[in-house]
C-alpha atoms as a PDB file:
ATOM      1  CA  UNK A   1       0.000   0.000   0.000  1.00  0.00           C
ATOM      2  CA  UNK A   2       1.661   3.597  -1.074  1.00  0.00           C
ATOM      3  CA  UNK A   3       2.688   4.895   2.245  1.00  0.00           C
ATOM      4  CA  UNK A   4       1.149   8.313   1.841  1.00  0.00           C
ATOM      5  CA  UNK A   5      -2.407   6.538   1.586  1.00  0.00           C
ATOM      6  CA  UNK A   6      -1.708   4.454   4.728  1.00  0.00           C
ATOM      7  CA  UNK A   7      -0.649   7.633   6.671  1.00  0.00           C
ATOM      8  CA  UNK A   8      -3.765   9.365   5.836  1.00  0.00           C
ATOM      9  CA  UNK A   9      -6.254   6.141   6.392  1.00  0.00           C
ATOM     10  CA  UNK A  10      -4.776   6.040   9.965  1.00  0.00           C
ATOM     11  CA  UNK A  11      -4.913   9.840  10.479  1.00  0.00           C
ATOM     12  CA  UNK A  12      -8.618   9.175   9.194  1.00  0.00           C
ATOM     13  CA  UNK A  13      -9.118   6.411  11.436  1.00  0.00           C
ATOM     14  CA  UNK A  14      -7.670   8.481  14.490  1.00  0.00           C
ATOM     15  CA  UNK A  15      -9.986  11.559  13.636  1.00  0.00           C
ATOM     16  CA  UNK A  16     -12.992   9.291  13.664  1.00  0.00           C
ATOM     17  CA  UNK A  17     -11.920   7.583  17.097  1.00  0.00           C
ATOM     18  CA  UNK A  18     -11.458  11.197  18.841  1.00  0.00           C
ATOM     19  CA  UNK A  19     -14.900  12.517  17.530  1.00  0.00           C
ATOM     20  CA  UNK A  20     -16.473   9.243  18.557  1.00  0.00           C
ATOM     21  CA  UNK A  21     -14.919   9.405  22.045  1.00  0.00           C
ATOM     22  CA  UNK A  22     -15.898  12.716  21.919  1.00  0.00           C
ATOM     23  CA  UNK A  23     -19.487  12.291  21.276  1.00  0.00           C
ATOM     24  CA  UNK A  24     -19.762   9.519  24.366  1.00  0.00           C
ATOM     25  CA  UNK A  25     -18.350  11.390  26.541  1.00  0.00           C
ATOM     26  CA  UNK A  26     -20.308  12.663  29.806  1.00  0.00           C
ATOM     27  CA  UNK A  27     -20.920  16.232  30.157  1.00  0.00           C
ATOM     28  CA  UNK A  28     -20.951  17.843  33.625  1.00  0.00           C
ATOM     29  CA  UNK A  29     -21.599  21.052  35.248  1.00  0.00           C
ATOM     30  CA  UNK A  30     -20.783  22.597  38.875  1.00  0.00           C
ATOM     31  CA  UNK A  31     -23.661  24.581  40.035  1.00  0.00           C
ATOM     32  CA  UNK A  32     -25.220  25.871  43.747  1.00  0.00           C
ATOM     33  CA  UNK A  33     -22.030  23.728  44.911  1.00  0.00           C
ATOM     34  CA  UNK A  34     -23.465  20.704  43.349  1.00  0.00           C
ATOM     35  CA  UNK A  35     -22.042  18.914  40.389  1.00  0.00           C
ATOM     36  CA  UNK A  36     -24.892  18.305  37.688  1.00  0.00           C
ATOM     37  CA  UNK A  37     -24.536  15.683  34.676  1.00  0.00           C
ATOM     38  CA  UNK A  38     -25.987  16.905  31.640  1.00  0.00           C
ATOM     39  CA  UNK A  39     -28.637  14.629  29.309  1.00  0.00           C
ATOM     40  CA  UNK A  40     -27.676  13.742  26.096  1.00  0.00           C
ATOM     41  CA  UNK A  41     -29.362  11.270  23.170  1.00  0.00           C
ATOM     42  CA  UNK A  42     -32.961  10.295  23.025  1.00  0.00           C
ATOM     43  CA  UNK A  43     -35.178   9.521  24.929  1.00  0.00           C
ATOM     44  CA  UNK A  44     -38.920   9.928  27.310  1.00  0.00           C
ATOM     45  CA  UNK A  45     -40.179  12.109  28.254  1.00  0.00           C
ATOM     46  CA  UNK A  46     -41.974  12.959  25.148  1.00  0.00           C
ATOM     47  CA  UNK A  47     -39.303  10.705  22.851  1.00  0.00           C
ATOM     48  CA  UNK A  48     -37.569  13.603  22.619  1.00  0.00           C
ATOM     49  CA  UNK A  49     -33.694  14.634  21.319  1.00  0.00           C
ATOM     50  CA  UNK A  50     -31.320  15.999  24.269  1.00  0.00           C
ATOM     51  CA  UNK A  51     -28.383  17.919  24.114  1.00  0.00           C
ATOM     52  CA  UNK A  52     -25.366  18.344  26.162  1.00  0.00           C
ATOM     53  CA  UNK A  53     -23.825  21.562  24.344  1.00  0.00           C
ATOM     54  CA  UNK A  54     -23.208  24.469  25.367  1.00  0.00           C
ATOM     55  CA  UNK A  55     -24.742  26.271  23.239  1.00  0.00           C
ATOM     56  CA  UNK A  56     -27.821  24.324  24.808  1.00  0.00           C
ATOM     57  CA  UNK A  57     -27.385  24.494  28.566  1.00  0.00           C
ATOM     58  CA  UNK A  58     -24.711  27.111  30.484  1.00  0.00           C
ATOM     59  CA  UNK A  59     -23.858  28.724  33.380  1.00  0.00           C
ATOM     60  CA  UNK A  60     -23.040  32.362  32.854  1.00  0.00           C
ATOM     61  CA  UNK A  61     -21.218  35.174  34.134  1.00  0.00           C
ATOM     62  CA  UNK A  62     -23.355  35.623  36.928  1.00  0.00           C
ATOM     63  CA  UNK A  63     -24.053  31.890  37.589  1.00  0.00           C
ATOM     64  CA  UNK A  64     -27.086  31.278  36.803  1.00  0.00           C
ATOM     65  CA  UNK A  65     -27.913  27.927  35.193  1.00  0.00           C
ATOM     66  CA  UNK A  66     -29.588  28.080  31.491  1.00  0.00           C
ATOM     67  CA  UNK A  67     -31.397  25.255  29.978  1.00  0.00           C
ATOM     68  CA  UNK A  68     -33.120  26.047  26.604  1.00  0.00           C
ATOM     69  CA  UNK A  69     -35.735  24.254  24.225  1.00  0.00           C
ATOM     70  CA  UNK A  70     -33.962  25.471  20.422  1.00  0.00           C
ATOM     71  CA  UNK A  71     -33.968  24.356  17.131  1.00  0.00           C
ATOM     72  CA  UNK A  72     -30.789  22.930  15.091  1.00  0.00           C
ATOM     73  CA  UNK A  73     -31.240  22.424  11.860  1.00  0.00           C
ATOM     74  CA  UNK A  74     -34.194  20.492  11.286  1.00  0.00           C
ATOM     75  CA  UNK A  75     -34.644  19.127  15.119  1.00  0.00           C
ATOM     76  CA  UNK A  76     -35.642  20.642  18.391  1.00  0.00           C
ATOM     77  CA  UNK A  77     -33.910  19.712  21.155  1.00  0.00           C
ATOM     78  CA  UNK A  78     -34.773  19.607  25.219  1.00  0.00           C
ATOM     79  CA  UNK A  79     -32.495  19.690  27.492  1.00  0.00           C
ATOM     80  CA  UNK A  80     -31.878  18.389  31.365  1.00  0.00           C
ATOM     81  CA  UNK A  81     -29.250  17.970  34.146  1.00  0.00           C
ATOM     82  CA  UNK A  82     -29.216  15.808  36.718  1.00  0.00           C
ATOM     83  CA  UNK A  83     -27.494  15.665  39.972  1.00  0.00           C
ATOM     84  CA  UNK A  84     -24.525  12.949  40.825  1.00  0.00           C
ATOM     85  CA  UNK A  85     -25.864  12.292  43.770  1.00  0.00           C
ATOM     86  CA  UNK A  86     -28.735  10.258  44.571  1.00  0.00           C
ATOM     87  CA  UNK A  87     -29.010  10.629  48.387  1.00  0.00           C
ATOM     88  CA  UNK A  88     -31.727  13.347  48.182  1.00  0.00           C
ATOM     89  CA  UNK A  89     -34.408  12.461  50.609  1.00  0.00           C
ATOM     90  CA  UNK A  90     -36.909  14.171  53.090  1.00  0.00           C
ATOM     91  CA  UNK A  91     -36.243  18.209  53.325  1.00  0.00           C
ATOM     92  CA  UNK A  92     -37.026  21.355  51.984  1.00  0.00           C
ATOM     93  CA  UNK A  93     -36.033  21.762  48.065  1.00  0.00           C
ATOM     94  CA  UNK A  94     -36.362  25.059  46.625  1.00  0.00           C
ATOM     95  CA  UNK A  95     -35.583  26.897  42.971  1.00  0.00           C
ATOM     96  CA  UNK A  96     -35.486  30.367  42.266  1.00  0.00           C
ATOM     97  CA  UNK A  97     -36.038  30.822  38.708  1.00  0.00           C
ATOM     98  CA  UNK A  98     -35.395  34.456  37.189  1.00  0.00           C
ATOM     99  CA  UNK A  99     -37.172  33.963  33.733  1.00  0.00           C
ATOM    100  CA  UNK A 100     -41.177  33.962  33.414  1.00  0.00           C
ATOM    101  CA  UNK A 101     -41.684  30.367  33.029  1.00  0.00           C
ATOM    102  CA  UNK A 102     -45.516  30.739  33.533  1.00  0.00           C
ATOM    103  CA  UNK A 103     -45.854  32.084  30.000  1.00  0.00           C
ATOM    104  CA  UNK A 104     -43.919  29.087  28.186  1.00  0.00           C
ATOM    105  CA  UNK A 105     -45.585  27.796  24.730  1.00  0.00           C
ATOM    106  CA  UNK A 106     -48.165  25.234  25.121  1.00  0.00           C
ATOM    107  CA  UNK A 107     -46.415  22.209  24.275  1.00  0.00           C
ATOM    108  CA  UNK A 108     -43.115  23.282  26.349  1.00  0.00           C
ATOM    109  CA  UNK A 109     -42.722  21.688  30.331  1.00  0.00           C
ATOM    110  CA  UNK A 110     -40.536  23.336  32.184  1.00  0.00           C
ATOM    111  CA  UNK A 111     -39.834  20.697  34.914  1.00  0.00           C
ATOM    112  CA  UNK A 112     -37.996  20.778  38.558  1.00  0.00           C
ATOM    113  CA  UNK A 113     -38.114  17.397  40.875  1.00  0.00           C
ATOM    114  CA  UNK A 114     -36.903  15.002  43.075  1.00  0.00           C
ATOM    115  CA  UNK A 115     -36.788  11.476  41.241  1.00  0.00           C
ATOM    116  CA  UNK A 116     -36.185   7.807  42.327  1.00  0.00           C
ATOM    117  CA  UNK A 117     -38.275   5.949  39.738  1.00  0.00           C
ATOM    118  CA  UNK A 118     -41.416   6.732  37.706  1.00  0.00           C
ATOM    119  CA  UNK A 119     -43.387   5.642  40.959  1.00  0.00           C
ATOM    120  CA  UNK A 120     -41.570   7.699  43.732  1.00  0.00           C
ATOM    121  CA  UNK A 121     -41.483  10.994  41.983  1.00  0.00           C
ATOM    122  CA  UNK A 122     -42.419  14.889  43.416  1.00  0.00           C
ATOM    123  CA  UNK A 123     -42.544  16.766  40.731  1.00  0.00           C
ATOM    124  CA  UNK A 124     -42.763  21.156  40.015  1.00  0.00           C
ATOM    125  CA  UNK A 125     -43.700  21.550  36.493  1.00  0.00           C
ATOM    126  CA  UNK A 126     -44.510  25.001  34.786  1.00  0.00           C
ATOM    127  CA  UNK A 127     -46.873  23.921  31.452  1.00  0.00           C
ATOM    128  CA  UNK A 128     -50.049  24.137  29.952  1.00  0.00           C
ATOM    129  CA  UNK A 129     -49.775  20.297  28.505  1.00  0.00           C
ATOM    130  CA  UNK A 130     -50.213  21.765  25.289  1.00  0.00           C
ATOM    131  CA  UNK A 131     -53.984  22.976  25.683  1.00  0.00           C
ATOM    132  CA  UNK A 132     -53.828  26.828  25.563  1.00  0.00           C
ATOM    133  CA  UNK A 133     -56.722  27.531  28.530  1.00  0.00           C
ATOM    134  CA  UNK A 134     -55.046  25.483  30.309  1.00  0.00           C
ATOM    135  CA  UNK A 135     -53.447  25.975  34.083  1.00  0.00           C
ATOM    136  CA  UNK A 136     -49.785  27.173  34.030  1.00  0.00           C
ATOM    137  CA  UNK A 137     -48.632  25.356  36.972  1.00  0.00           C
ATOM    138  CA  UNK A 138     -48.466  21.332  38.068  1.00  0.00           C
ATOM    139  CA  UNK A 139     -47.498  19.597  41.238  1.00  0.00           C
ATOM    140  CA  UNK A 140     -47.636  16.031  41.428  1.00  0.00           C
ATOM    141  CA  UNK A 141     -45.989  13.062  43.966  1.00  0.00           C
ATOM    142  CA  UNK A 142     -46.194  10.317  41.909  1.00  0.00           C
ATOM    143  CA  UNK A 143     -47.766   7.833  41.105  1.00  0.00           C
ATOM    144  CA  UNK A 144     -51.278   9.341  42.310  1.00  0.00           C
ATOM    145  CA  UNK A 145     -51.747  12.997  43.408  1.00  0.00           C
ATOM    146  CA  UNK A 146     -51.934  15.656  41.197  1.00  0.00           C
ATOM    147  CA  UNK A 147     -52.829  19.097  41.663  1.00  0.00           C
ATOM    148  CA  UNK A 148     -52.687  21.877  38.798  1.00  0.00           C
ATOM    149  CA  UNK A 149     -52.468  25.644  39.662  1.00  0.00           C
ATOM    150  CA  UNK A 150     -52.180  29.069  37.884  1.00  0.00           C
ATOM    151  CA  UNK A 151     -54.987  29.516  35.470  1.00  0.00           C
ATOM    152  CA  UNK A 152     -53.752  30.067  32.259  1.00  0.00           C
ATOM    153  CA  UNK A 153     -55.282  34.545  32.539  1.00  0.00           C
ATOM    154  CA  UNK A 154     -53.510  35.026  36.199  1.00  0.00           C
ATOM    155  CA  UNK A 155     -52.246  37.784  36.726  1.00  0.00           C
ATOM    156  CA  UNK A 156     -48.885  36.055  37.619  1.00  0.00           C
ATOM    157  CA  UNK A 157     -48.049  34.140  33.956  1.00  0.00           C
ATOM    158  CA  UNK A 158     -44.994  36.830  33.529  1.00  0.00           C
ATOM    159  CA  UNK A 159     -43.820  36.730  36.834  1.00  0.00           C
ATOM    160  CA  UNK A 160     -40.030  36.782  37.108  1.00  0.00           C
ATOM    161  CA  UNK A 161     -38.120  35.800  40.177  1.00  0.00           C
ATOM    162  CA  UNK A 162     -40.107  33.582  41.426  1.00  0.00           C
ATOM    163  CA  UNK A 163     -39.204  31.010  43.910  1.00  0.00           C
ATOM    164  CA  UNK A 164     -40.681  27.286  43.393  1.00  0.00           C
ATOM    165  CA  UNK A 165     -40.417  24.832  46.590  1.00  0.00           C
ATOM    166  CA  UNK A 166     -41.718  21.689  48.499  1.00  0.00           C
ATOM    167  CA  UNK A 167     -41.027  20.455  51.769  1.00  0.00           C
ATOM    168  CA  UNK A 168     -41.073  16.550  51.746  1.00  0.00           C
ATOM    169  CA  UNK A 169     -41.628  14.999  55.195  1.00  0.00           C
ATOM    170  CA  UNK A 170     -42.818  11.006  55.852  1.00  0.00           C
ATOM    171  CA  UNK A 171     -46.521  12.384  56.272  1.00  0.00           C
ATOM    172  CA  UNK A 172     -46.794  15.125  53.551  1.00  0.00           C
ATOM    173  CA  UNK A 173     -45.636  17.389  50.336  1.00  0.00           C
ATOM    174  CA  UNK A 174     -46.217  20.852  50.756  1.00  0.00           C
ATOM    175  CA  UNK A 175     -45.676  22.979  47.543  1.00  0.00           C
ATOM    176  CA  UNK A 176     -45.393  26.487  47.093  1.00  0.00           C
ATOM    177  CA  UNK A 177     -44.491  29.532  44.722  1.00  0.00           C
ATOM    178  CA  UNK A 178     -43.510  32.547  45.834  1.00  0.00           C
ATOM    179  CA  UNK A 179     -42.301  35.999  44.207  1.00  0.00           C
ATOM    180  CA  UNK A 180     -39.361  38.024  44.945  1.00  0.00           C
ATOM    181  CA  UNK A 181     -41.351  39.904  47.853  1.00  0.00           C
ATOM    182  CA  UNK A 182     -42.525  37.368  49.243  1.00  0.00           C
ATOM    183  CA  UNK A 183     -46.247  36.826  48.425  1.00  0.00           C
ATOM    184  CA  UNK A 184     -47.878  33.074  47.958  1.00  0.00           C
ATOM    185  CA  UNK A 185     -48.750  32.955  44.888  1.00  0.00           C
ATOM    186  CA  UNK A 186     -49.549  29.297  44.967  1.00  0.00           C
ATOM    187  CA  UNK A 187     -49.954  26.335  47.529  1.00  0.00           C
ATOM    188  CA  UNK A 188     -50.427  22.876  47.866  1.00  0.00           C
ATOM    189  CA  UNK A 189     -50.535  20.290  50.955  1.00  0.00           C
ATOM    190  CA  UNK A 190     -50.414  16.771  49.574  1.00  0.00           C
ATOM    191  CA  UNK A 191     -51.273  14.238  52.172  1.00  0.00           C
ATOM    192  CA  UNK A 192     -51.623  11.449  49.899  1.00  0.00           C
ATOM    193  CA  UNK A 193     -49.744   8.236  52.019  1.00  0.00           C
ATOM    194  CA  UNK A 194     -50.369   6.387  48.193  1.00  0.00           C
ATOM    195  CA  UNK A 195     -48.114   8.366  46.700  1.00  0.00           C
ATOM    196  CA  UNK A 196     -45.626   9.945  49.067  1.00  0.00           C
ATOM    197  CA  UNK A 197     -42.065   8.949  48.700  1.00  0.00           C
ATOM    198  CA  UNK A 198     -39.820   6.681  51.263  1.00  0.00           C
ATOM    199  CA  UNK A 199     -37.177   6.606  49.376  1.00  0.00           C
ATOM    200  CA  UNK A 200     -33.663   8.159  48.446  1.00  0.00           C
ATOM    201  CA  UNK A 201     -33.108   9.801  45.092  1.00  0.00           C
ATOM    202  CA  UNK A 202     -31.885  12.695  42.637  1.00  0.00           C
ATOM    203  CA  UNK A 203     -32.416  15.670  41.640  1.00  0.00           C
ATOM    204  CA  UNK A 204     -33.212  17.095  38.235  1.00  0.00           C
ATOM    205  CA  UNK A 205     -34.544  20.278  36.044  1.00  0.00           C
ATOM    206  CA  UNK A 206     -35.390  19.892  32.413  1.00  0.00           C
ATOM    207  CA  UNK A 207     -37.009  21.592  30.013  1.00  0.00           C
ATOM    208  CA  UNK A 208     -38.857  18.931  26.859  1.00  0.00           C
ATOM    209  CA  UNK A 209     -41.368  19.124  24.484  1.00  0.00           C
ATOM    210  CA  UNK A 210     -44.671  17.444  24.544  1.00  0.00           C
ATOM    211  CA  UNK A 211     -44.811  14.451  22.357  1.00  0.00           C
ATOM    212  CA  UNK A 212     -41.893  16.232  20.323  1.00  0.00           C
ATOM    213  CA  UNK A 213     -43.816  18.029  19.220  1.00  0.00           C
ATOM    214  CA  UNK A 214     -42.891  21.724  17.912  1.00  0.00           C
ATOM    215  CA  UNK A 215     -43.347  24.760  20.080  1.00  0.00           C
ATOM    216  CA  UNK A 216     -46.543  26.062  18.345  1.00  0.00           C
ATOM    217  CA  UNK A 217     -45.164  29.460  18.407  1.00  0.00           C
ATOM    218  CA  UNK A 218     -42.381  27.886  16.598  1.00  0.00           C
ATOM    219  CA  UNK A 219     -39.910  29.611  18.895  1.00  0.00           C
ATOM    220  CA  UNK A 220     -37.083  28.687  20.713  1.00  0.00           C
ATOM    221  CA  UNK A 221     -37.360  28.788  25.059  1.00  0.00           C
ATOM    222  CA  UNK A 222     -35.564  29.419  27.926  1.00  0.00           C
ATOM    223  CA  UNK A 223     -35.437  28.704  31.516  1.00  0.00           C
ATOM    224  CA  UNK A 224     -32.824  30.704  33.703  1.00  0.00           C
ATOM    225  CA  UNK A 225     -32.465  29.441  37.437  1.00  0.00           C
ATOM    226  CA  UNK A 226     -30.222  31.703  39.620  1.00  0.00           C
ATOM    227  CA  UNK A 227     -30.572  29.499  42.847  1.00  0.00           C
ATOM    228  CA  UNK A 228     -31.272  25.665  44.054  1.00  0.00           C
ATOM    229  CA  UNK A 229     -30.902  24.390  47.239  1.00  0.00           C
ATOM    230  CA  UNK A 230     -31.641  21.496  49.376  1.00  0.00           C
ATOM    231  CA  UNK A 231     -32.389  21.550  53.108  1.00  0.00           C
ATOM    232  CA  UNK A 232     -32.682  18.008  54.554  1.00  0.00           C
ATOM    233  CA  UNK A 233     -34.784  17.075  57.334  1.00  0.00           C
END
């Protein structure tokens, strides 16, 4: 074989290994003190594509923690990071997210929880399930309580700064959100001993499309937390 061939096969072949190794390797971000791995591939919810660039999800100058819904090319892609550690139990878990997630696009969930399995799950998620009238706001423990809040003409759908929470104890959930000064703007006590979790787990935001499906306003989203923090019992 004419040794100027061979030399650029195996620089071929060595370019295709590095981009391959690059591709499966994890991403990872340090944020609030905690390190987050960030999703990549395909996958539920909503069989959606999941990117780990940064051009996707970042922590700027001021560190707060972006995760987007965008378009490349001809897909749209969610995004999600997940916390290392999975010895999250019973405490008081609270976001502060500066963007107006209240207002998001129909088919756009913009989702914070606490996750063991699809069964012993307490999840904070700001959608309208891709009905327009729809509520703005959902809190659920999985696998049976559910309680939606916000109705989709509140006064609060461009609120800003507001700070989402639950405290998780052995006997209840109780959600809240809260804006910068203060005031309740929504509240939930789940008692349901069905659903409540006994179990440790992790810790997770994402932001996905319904079903894949497009944003119907065809644009791309955003979803800027500034704070997260965990309080256990």
């Amino acid at each position: 074989m004419n040794k100027k061939y061979l030399k650029l096969v195996m620089l071929s072949t060595l370019g295709l290994l590095l981009i391959a190794n690059t591709a499966a390797a994890d991403t990872y971000l340090n944020w609030c003190g905690k390190e987050w791995w960030v999703r990549s591939g395909t996958g539920n919810p909503g069989g959606n594509y999941w990117s780990s660039s940064s051009n996707n999800v970042w922590i700027d100058e001021n560190q707060k923690l972006h995760l987007t819904i965008q378009k490349v090319g001809d897909i749209w892609y969610s995004t999600e990071v997940d916390t290392t550690s999975t010895d999250y139990s019973y405490g008081v878990y609270k976001w502060t997210v500066s963007s107006p997630i209240l207002n998001l696009d129909p088919n756009i969930v913009a989702a914070m929880f606490f996750r063991h399995n699809d069964t012993n799950e307490i999840d904070i998620e700001a959608t309208q399930w891709g009905w327009i009238y729809s509520d703005r706001l959902s809190y659920s423990v999985q696998p049976n309580a559910y309680q939606s809040a916000i109705t989709y003409d509140s006064p609060y759908q461009n609120a800003a700064d507001v700070t989402y929470s639950f405290d998780w104890e052995p006997t209840y959930v109780h959600f809240t959100a809260k804006l910068s000064n203060g005031a309740v703007i929504s509240d939930w006590n789940c008692t349901d001993q069905t659903s409540i979790p006994h179990v440790e787990g992790g810790v997770a935001m994402q932001m996905w499309l319904m079903s894949h499906l497009a944003p119907i306003n065809g644009q791309n989203a955003e979803m800027v937390l500034s704070n997260f923090s965990y309080v256990p019992s």
